[in-house]
C-alpha atoms as a PDB file:
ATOM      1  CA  UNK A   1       0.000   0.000   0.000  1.00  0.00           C
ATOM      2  CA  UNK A   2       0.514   3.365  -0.199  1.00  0.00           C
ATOM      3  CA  UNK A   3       0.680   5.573   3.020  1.00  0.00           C
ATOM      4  CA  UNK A   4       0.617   9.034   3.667  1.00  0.00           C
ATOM      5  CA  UNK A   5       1.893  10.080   7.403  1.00  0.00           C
ATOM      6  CA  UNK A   6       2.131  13.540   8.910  1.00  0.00           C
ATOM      7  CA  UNK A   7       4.017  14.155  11.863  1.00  0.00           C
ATOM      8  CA  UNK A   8       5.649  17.033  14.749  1.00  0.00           C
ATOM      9  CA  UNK A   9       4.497  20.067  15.140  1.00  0.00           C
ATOM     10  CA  UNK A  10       4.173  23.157  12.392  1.00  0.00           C
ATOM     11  CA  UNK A  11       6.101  26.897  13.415  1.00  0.00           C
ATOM     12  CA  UNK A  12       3.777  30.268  12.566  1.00  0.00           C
ATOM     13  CA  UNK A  13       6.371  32.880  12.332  1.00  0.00           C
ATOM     14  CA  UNK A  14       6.298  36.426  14.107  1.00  0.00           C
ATOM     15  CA  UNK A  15       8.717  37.755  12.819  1.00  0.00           C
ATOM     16  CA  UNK A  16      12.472  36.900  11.587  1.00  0.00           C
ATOM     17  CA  UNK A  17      13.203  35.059  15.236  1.00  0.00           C
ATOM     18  CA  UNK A  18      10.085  33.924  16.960  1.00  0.00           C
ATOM     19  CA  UNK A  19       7.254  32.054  16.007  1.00  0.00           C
ATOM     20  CA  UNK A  20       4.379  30.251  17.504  1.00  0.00           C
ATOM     21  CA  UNK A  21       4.150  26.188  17.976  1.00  0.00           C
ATOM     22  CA  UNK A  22       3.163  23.775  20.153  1.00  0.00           C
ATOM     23  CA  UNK A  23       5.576  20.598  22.086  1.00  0.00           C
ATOM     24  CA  UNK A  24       4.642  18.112  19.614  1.00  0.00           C
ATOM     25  CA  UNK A  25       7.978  15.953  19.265  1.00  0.00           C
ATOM     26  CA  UNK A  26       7.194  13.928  15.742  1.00  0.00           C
ATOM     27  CA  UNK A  27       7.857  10.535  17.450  1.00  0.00           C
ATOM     28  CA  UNK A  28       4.873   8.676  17.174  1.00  0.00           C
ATOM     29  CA  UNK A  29       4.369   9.656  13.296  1.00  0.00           C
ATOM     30  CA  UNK A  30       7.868   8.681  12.876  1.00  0.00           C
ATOM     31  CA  UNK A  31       7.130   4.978  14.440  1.00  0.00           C
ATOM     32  CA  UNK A  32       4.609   4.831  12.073  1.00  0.00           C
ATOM     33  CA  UNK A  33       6.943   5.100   8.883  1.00  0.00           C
ATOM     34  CA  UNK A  34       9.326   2.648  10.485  1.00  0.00           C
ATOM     35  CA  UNK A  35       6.704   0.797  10.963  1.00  0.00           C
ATOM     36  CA  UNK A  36       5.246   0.843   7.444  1.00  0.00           C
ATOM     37  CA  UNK A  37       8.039   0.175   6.226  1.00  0.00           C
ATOM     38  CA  UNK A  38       9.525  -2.680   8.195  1.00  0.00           C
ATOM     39  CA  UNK A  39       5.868  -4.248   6.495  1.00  0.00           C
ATOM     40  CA  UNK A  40       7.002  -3.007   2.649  1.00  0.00           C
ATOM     41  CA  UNK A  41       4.663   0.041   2.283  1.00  0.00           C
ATOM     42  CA  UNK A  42       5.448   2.762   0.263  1.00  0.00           C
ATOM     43  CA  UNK A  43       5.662   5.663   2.791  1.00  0.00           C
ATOM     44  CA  UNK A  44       5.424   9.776   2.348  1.00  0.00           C
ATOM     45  CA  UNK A  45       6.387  10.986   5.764  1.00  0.00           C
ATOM     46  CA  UNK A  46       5.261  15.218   5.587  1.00  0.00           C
ATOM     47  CA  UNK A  47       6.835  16.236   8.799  1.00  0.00           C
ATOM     48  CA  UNK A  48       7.083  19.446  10.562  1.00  0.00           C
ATOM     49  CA  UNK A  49      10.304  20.524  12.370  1.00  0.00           C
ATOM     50  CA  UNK A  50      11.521  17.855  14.669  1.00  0.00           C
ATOM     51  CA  UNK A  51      14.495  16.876  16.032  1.00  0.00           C
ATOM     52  CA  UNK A  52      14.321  12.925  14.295  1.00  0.00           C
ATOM     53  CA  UNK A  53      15.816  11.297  12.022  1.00  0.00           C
ATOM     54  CA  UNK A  54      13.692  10.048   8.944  1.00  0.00           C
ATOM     55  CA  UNK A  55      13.121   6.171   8.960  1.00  0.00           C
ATOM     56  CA  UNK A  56      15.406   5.139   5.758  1.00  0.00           C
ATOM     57  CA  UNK A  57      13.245   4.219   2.906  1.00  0.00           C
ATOM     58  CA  UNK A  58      10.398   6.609   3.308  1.00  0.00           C
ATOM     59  CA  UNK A  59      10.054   9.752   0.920  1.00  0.00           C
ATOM     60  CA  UNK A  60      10.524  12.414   3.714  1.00  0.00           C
ATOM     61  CA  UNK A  61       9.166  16.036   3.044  1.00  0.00           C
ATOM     62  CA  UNK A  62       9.745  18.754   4.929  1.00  0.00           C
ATOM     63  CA  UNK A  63       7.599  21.362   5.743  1.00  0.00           C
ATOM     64  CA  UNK A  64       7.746  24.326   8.423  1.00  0.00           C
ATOM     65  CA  UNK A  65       4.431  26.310   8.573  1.00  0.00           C
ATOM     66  CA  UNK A  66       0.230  24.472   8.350  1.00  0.00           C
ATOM     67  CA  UNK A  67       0.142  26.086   5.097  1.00  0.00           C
ATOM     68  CA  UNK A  68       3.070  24.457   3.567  1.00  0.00           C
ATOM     69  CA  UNK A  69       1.897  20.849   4.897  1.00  0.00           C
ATOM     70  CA  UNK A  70      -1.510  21.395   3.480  1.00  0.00           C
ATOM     71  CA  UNK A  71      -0.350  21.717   0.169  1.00  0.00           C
ATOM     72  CA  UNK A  72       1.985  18.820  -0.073  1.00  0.00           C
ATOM     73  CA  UNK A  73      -0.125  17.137   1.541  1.00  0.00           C
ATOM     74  CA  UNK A  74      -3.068  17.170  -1.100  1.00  0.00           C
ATOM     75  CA  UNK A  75      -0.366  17.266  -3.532  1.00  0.00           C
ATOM     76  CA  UNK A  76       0.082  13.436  -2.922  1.00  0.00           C
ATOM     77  CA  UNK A  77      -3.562  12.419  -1.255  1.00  0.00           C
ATOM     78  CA  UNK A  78      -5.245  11.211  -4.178  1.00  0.00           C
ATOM     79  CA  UNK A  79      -2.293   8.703  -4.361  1.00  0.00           C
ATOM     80  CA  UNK A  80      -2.503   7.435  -1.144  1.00  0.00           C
ATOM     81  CA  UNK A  81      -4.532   4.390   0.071  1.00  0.00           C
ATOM     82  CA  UNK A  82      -3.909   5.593   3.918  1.00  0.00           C
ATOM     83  CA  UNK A  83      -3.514   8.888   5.946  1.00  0.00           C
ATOM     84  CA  UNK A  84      -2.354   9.084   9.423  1.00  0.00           C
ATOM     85  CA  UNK A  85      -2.397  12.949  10.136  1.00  0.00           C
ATOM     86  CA  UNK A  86      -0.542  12.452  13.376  1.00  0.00           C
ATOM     87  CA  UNK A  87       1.161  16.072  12.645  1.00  0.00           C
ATOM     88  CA  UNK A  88       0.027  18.601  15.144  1.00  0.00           C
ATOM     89  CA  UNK A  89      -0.800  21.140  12.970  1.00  0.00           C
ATOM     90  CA  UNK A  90      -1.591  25.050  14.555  1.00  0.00           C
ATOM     91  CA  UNK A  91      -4.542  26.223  14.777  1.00  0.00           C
ATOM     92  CA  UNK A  92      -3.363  30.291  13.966  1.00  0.00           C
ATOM     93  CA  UNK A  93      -1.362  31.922  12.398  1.00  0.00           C
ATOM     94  CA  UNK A  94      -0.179  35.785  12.700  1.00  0.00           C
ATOM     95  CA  UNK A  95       0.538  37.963  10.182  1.00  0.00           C
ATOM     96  CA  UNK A  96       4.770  38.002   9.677  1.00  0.00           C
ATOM     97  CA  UNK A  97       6.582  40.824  10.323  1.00  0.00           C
ATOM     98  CA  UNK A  98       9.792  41.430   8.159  1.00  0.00           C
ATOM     99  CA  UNK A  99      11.354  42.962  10.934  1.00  0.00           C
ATOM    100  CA  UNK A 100      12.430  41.968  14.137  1.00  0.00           C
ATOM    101  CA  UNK A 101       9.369  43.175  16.436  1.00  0.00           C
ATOM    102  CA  UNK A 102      10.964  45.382  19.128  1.00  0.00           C
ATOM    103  CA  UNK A 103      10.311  44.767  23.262  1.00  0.00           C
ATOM    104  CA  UNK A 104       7.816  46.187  24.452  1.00  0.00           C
ATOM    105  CA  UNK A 105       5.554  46.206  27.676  1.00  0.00           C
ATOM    106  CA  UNK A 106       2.998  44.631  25.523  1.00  0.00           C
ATOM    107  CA  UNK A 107       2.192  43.671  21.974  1.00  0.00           C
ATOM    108  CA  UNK A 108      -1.131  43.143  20.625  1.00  0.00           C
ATOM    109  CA  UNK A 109      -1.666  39.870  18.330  1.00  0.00           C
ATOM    110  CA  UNK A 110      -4.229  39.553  15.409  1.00  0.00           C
ATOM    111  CA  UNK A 111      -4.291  35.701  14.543  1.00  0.00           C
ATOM    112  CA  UNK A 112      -5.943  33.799  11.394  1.00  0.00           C
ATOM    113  CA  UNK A 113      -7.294  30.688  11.062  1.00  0.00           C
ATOM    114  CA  UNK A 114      -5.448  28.214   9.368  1.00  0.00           C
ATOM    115  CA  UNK A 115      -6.577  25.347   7.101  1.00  0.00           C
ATOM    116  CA  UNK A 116      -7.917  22.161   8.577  1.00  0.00           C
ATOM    117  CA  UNK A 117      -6.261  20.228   6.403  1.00  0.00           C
ATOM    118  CA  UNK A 118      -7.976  16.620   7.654  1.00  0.00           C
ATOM    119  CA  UNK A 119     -11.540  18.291   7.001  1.00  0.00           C
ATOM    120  CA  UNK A 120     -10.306  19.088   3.320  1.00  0.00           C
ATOM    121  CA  UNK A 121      -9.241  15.372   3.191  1.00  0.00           C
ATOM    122  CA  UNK A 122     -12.285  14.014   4.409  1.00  0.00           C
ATOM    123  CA  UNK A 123     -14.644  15.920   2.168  1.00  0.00           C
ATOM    124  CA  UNK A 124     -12.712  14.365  -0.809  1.00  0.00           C
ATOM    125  CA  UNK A 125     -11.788  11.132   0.155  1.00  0.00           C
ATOM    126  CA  UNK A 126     -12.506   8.083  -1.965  1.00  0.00           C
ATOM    127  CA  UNK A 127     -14.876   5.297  -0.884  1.00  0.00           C
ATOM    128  CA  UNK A 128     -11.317   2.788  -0.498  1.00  0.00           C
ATOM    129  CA  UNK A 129      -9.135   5.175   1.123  1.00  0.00           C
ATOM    130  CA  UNK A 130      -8.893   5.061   5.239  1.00  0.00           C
ATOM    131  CA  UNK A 131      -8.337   8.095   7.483  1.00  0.00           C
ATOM    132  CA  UNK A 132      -6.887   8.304  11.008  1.00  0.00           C
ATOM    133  CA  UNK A 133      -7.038  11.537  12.880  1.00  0.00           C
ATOM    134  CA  UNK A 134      -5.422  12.350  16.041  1.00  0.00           C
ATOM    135  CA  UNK A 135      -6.971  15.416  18.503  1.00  0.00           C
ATOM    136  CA  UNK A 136      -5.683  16.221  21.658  1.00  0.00           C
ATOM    137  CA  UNK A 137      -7.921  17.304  23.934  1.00  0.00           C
ATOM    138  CA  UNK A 138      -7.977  18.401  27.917  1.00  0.00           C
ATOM    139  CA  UNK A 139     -11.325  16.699  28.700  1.00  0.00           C
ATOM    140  CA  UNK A 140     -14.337  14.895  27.570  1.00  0.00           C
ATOM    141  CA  UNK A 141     -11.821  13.148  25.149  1.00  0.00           C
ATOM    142  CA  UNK A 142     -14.349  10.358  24.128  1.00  0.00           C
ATOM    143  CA  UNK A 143     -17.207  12.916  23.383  1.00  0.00           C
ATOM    144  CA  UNK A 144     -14.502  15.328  21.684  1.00  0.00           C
ATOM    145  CA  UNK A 145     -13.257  12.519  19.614  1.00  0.00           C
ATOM    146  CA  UNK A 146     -16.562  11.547  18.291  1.00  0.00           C
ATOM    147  CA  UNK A 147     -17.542  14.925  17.350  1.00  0.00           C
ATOM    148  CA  UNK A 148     -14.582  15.704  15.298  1.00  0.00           C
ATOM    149  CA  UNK A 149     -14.413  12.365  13.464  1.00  0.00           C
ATOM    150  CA  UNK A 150     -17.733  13.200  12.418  1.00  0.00           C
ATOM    151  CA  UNK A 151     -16.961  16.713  11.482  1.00  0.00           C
ATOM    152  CA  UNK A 152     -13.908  15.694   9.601  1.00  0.00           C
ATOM    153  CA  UNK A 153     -15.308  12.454   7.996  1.00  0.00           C
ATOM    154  CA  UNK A 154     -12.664  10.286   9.616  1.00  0.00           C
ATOM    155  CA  UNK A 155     -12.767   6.445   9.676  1.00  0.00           C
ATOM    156  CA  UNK A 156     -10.897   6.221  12.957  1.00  0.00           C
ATOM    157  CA  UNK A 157      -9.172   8.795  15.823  1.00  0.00           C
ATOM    158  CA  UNK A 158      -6.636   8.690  18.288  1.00  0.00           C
ATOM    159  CA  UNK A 159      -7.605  10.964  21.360  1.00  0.00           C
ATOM    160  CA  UNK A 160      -4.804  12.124  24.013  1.00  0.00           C
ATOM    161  CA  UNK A 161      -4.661  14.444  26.633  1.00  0.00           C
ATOM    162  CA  UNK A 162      -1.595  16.872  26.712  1.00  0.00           C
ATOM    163  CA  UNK A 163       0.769  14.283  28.915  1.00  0.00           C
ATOM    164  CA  UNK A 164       0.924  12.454  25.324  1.00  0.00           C
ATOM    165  CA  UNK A 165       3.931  14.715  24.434  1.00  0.00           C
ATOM    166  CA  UNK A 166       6.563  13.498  25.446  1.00  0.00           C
ATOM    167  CA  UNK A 167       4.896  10.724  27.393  1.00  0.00           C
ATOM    168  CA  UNK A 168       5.861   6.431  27.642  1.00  0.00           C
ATOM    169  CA  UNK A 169       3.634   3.827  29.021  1.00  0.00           C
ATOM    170  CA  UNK A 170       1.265   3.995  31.639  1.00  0.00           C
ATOM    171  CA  UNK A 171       1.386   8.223  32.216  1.00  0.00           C
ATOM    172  CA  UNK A 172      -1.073   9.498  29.334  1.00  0.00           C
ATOM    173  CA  UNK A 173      -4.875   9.144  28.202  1.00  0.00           C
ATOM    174  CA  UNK A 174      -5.127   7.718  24.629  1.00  0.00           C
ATOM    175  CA  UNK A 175      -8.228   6.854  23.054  1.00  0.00           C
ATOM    176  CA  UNK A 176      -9.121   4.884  19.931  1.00  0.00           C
ATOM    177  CA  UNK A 177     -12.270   5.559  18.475  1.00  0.00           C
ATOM    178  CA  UNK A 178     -13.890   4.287  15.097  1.00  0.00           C
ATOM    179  CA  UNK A 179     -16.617   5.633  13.169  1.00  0.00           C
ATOM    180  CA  UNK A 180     -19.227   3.140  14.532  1.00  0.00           C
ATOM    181  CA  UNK A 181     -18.584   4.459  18.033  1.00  0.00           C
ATOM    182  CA  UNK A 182     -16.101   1.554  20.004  1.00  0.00           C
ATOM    183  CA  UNK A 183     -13.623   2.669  21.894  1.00  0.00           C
ATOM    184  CA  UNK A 184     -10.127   0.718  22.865  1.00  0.00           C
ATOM    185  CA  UNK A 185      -8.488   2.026  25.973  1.00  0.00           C
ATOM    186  CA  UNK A 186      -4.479   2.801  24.403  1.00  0.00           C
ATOM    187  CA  UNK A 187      -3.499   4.602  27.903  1.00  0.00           C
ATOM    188  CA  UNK A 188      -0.994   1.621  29.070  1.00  0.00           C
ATOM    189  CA  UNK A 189       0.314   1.210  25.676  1.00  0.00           C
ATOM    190  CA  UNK A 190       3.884   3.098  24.495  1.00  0.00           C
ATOM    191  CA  UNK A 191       3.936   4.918  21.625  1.00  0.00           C
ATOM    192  CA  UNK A 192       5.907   2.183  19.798  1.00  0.00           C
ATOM    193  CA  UNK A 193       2.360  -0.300  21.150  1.00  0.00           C
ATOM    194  CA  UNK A 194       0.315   2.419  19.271  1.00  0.00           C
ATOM    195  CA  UNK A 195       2.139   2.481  16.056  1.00  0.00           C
ATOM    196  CA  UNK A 196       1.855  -1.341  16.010  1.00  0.00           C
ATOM    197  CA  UNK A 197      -1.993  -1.434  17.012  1.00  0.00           C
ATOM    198  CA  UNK A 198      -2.456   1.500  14.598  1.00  0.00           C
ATOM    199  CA  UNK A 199      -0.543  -0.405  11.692  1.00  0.00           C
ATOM    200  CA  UNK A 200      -2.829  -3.461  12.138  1.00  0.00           C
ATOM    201  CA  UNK A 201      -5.955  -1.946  11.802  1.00  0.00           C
ATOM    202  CA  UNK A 202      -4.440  -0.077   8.996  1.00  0.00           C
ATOM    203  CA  UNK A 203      -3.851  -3.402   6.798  1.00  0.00           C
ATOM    204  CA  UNK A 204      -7.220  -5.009   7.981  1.00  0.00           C
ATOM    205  CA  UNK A 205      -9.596  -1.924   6.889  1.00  0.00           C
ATOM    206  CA  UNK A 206      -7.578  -0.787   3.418  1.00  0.00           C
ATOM    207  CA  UNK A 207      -7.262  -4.597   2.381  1.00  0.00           C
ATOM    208  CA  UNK A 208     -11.612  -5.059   3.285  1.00  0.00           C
ATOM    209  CA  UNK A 209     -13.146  -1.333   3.368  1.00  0.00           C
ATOM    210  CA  UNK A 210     -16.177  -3.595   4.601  1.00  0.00           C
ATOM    211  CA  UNK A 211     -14.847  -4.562   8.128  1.00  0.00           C
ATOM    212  CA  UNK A 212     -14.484  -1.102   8.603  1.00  0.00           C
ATOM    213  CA  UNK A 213     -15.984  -1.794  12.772  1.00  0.00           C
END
């Protein structure tokens, strides 16, 4: 198959040296493309600005900013039999100074809306093609996951409070939800359990769209 796998966090610049992001660290999107590949998928790993190495034999692109990942990432979509958008994409964006913004006592910020790039996906998805969305969420994860997987037309999601960054076994909420409302408890598993679990509904639903459960 082919599989299309977003990961780390995106950077809205300021100005010339500051921007605005989030902790996101990459490494579960990156177990994913080892993973994939270890099982002979073709992988496209779109990844924000981590601190990882690439998993050798994926087609790595990198991107900084949400607008740059949106468009490679529909660049390649219609290819793709698979999407795990486990990128944690920001929400704003503020309008870029060219210059260095000087200190002051305060600074007032206008932010913009940037694309929801899953949503985009999900509206133009084909009948065979499977996507996995990932929210984080402070509470009410189930009821939050459910909402947006319906929003975004998502076949499954991965819901995690914020101790996910950074997190191993055993000290984070994780969630996995599918589009006919089970849930699987993932909060004892380590991120390198989830990429597994993740990978094997991955070949079950894109090899029988039918089982989809």
């Amino acid at each position: 198959m082919k599989i299309l796998i977003t990961a780390g966090p995106t950077r809205e610049w300021l100005d010339p040296v500051r921007f605005i992001s989030n902790p996101a660290t990459g490494r579960l999107g990156y177990l994913l493309a080892a993973e994939g590949r270890k099982r002979g998928h073709d992988i496209i790993l779109v990844s924000g600005p981590t601190r990882l190495e690439p998993p050798a034999g994926v087609v790595f692109v990198p991107v900084e900013s949400a607008r740059q990942m949106e468009e490679k990432v529909l660049q390649v979509f219609p290819e793709v039999d698979c999407l795990f958008m486990t990128a944690a994409v920001s929400d704003w964006r503020p309008r870029f100074r060219r210059n260095k913004i000087k200190h002051k006592k305060g600074i007032k910020l206008t932010l913009f809306p940037n694309p929801d790039i899953l949503s985009v996906c999900g509206k133009n998805k084909r009948p065979d093609q499977v996507l996995i969305g990932f929210a984080l969420e402070t509470r009410n994860l189930i009821e939050e996951g459910k909402r947006k997987m319906r929003e975004k037309r998502l076949d499954y999601i991965l819901v995690n409070d914020p101790n996910f960054f950074g997190k191993e076994k055993g000290r984070h909420a994780s969630l996995f939800i599918s589009r006919k409302g089970k849930v699987i408890d993932l909060s004892n598993y380590s991120k390198e359990d989830i990429s597994r679990f993740l990978f094997d509904h991955c070949l079950t639903i894109c090899n029988n769209p039918s089982s989809l459960s």
